[in-house]
Protein backbone atom coordinates (compact mmCIF):
# COMPACT_ATOMS: atom_id res chain seq x y z
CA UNK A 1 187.29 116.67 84.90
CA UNK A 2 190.19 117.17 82.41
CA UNK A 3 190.06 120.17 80.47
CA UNK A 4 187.77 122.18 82.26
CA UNK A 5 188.72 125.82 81.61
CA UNK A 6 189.31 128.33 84.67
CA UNK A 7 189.56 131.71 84.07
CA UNK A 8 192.17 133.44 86.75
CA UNK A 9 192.56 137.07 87.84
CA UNK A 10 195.99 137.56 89.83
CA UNK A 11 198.55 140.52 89.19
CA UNK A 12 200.94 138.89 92.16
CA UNK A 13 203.16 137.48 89.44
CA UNK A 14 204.44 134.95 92.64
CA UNK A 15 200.71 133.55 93.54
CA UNK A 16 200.03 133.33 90.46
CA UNK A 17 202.82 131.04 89.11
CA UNK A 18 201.71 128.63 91.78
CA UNK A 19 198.01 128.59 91.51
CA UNK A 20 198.65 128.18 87.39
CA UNK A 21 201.00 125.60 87.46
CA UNK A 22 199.16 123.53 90.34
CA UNK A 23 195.92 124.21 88.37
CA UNK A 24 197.54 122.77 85.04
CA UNK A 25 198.77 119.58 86.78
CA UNK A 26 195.76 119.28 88.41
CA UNK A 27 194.21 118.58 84.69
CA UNK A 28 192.35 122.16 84.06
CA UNK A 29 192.69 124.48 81.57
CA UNK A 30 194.07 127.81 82.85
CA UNK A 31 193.61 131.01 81.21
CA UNK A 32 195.50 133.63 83.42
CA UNK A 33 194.85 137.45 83.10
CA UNK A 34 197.32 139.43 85.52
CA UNK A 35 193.99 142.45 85.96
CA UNK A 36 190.37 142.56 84.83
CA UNK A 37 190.56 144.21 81.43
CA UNK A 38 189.57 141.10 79.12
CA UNK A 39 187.42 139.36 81.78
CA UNK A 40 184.13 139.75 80.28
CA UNK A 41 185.08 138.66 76.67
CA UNK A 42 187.12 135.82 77.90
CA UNK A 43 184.51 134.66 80.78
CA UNK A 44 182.31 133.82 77.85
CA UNK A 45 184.85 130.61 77.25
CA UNK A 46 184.88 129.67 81.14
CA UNK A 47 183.25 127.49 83.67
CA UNK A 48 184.25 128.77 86.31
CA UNK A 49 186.21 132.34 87.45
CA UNK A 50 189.11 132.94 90.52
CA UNK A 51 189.20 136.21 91.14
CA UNK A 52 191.59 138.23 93.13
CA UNK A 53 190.02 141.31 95.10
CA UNK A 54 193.15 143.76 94.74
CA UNK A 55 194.26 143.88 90.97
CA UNK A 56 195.19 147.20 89.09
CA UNK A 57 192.54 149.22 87.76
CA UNK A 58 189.01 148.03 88.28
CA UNK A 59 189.08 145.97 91.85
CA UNK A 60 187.88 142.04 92.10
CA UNK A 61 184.92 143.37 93.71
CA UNK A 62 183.42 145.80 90.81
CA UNK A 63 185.01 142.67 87.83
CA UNK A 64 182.67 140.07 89.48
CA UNK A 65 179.58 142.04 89.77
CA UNK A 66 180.06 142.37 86.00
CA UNK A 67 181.16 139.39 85.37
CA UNK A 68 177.97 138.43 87.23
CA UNK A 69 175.63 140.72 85.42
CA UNK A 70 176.37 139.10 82.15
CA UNK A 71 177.47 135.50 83.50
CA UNK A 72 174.36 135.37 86.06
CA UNK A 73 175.19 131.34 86.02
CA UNK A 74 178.94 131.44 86.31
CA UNK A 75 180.80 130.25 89.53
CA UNK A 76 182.81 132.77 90.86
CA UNK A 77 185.22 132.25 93.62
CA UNK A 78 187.29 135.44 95.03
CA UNK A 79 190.50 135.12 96.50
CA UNK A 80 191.83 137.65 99.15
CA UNK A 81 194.29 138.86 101.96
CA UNK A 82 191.75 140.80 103.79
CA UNK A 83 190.18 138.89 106.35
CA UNK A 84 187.68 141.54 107.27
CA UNK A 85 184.42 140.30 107.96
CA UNK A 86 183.01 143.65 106.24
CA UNK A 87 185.11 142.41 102.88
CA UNK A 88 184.06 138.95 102.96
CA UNK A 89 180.01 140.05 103.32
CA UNK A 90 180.99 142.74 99.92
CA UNK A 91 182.37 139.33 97.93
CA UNK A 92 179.79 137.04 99.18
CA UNK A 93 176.95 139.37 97.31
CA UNK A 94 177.59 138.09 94.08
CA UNK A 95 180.19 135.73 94.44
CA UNK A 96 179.73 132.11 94.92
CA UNK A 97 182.68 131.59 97.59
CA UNK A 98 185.27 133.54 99.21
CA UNK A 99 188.55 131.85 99.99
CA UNK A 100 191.32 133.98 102.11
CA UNK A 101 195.41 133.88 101.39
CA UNK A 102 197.28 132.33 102.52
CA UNK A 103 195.63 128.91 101.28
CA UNK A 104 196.67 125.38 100.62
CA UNK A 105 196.12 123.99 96.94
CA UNK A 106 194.27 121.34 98.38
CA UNK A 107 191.50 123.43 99.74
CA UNK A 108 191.72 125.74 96.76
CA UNK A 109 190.84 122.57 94.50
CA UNK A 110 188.36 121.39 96.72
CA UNK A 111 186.39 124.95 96.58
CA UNK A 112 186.89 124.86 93.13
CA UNK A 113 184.96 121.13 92.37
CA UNK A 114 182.13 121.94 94.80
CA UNK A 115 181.25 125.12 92.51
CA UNK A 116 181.76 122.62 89.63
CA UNK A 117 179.27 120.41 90.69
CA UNK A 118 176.89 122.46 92.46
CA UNK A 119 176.44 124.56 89.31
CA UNK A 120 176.33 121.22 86.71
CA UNK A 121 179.33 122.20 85.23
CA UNK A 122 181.20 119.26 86.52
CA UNK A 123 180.46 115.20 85.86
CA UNK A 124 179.23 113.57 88.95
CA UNK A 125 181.97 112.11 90.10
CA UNK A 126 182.12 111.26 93.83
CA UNK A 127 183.75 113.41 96.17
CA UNK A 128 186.52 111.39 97.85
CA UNK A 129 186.91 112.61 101.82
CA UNK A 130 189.34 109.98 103.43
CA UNK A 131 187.97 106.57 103.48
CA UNK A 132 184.60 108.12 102.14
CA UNK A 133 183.25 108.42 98.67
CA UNK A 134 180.38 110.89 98.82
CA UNK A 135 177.65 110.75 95.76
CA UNK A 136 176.16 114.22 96.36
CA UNK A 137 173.08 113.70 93.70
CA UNK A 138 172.34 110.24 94.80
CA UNK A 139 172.68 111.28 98.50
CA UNK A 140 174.75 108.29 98.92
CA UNK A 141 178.31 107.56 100.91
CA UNK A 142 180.26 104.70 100.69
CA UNK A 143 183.12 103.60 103.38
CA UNK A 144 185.70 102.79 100.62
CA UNK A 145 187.07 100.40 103.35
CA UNK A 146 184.44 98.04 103.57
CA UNK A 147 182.50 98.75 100.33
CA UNK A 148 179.43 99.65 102.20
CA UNK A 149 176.54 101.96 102.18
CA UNK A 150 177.21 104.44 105.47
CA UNK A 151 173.14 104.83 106.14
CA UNK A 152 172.45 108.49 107.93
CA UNK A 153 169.44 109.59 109.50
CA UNK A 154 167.48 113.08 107.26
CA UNK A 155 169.34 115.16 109.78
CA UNK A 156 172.86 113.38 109.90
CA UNK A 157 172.77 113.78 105.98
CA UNK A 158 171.49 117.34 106.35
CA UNK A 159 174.26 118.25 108.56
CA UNK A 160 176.88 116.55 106.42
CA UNK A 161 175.67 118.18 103.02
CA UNK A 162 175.73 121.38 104.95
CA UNK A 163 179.50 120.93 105.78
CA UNK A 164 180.50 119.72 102.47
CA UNK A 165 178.88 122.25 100.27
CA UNK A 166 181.42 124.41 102.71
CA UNK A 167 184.68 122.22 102.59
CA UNK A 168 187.84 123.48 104.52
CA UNK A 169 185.65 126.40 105.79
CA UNK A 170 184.68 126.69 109.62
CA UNK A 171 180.72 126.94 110.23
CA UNK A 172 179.57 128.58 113.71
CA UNK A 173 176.90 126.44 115.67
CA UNK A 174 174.53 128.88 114.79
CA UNK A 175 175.11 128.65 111.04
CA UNK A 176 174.80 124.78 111.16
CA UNK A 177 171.83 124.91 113.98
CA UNK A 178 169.87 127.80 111.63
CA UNK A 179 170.61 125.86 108.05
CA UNK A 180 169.63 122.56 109.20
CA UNK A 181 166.73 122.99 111.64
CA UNK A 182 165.53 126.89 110.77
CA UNK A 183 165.01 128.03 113.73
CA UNK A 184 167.06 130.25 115.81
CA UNK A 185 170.20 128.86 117.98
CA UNK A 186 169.52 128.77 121.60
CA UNK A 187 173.01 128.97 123.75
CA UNK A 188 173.60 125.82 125.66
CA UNK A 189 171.51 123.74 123.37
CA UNK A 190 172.96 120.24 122.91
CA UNK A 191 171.09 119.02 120.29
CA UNK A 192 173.51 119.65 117.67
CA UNK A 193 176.29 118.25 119.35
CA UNK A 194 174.71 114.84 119.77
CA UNK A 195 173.68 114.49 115.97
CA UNK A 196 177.70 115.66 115.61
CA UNK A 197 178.96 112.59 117.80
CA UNK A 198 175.91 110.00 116.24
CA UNK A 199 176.80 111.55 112.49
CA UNK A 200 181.00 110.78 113.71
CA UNK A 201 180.09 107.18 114.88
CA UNK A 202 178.91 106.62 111.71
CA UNK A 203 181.44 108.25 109.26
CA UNK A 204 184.99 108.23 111.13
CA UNK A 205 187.41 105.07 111.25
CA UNK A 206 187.90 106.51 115.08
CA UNK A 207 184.97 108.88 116.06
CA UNK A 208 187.37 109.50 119.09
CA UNK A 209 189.84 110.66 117.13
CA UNK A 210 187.64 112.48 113.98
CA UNK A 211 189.50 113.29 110.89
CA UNK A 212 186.83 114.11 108.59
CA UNK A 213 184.45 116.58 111.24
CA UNK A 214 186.98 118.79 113.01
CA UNK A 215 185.68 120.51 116.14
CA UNK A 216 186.83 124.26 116.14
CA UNK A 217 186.80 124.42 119.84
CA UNK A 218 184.66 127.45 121.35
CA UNK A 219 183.33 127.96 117.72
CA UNK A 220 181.82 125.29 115.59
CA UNK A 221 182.45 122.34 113.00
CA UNK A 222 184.48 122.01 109.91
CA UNK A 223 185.02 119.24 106.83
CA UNK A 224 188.81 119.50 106.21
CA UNK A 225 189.40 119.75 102.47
């Protein structure tokens, strides 16, 4: 993964130090432009773009629907304060994933390789979740503690994939429930919920005490990053 080159958009001179210097000693190549002026000439050098929403000038939101126009294949991931659901729904028509401030590194990174791999521009390394090292393309997970195959039912994998492919980000019952079966969530329905617990006894050292499947209480499911 060394030397894959990011192209950053930040003005906040602050965030910006951070996310370039964790990005550099995280082994990528970091070009960082501080508004949107040069994006399209230097996006053509890029695998992937981070993209602030408020920058001087032209906003993140009108940059990445150009950057998009002539980059139809390039990952772009915005970054913003607003939390708005209205905001999020504007990024999310052209960009690939929308990650809100204040963030850890950690997630930031893990956003970062899933848009890596999902779009080819990344080797296929394993993902490595705790104790787990997950071969997306092979559809294969190994419990690094005992060197063995974990073995998950079409659905177990389905709902896993689903989680993974949005790391550190919560996911409503209904989103889960409507990606993995296609059909409309019914309130009350347990179904989901028991392929949660069977999919936990299967992937957590403690399914009583999860760290990998997080339960957002009254709202759904997340994969920490």
């Amino acid at each position: 993964m060394n030397q894959i080159h990011l192209l950053y958009i930040e003005d906040d001179t602050e965030i910006g130090e951070w996310v370039y210097a964790n990005l550099q000693d995280r082994g990528y190549r970091v070009t960082w432009l501080t508004s949107g002026e040069r994006a399209l000439e230097q996006a053509d050098e890029c695998r992937l773009v981070i993209l602030d929403v408020m920058l001087p000038g032209l906003d993140g939101f009108t940059i990445g629907q150009r950057l998009k126009k002539q980059h139809p294949d390039l990952p772009v991931l915005m970054l913003s304060a607003r939390t708005s659901i209205d905001d999020k729904l504007q990024g999310l028509q052209f960009a690939d994933d929308y990650l809100t401030k204040p963030f850890h590194p950690d997630e930031l990174v893990a956003r970062i390789e899933v848009l890596l791999r999902r779009s080819g521009n990344i080797s296929p390394e394993p993902l490595r979740l705790r104790h787990l090292l997950v071969h997306e393309r092979e559809n294969l997970i190994i419990n690094q503690d005992s060197g063995e195959e974990i073995m998950l039912t079409g659905k177990q994998f389905h709902i896993f994939n689903y989680l993974l492919r949005h790391l550190g980000q919560i996911m409503t019952k209904e989103q889960i429930y409507e990606a993995v079966w296609g059909e409309p969530y019914l309130e009350g329905d347990k179904t989901l919920m028991v392929h949660i617990r069977h999919l936990r006894e299967k992937i957590e050292r403690d399914p009583a005490s999860p760290e990998i499947i997080e339960t957002i209480r009254g709202i759904g499911y997340r994969v920490k990053a």
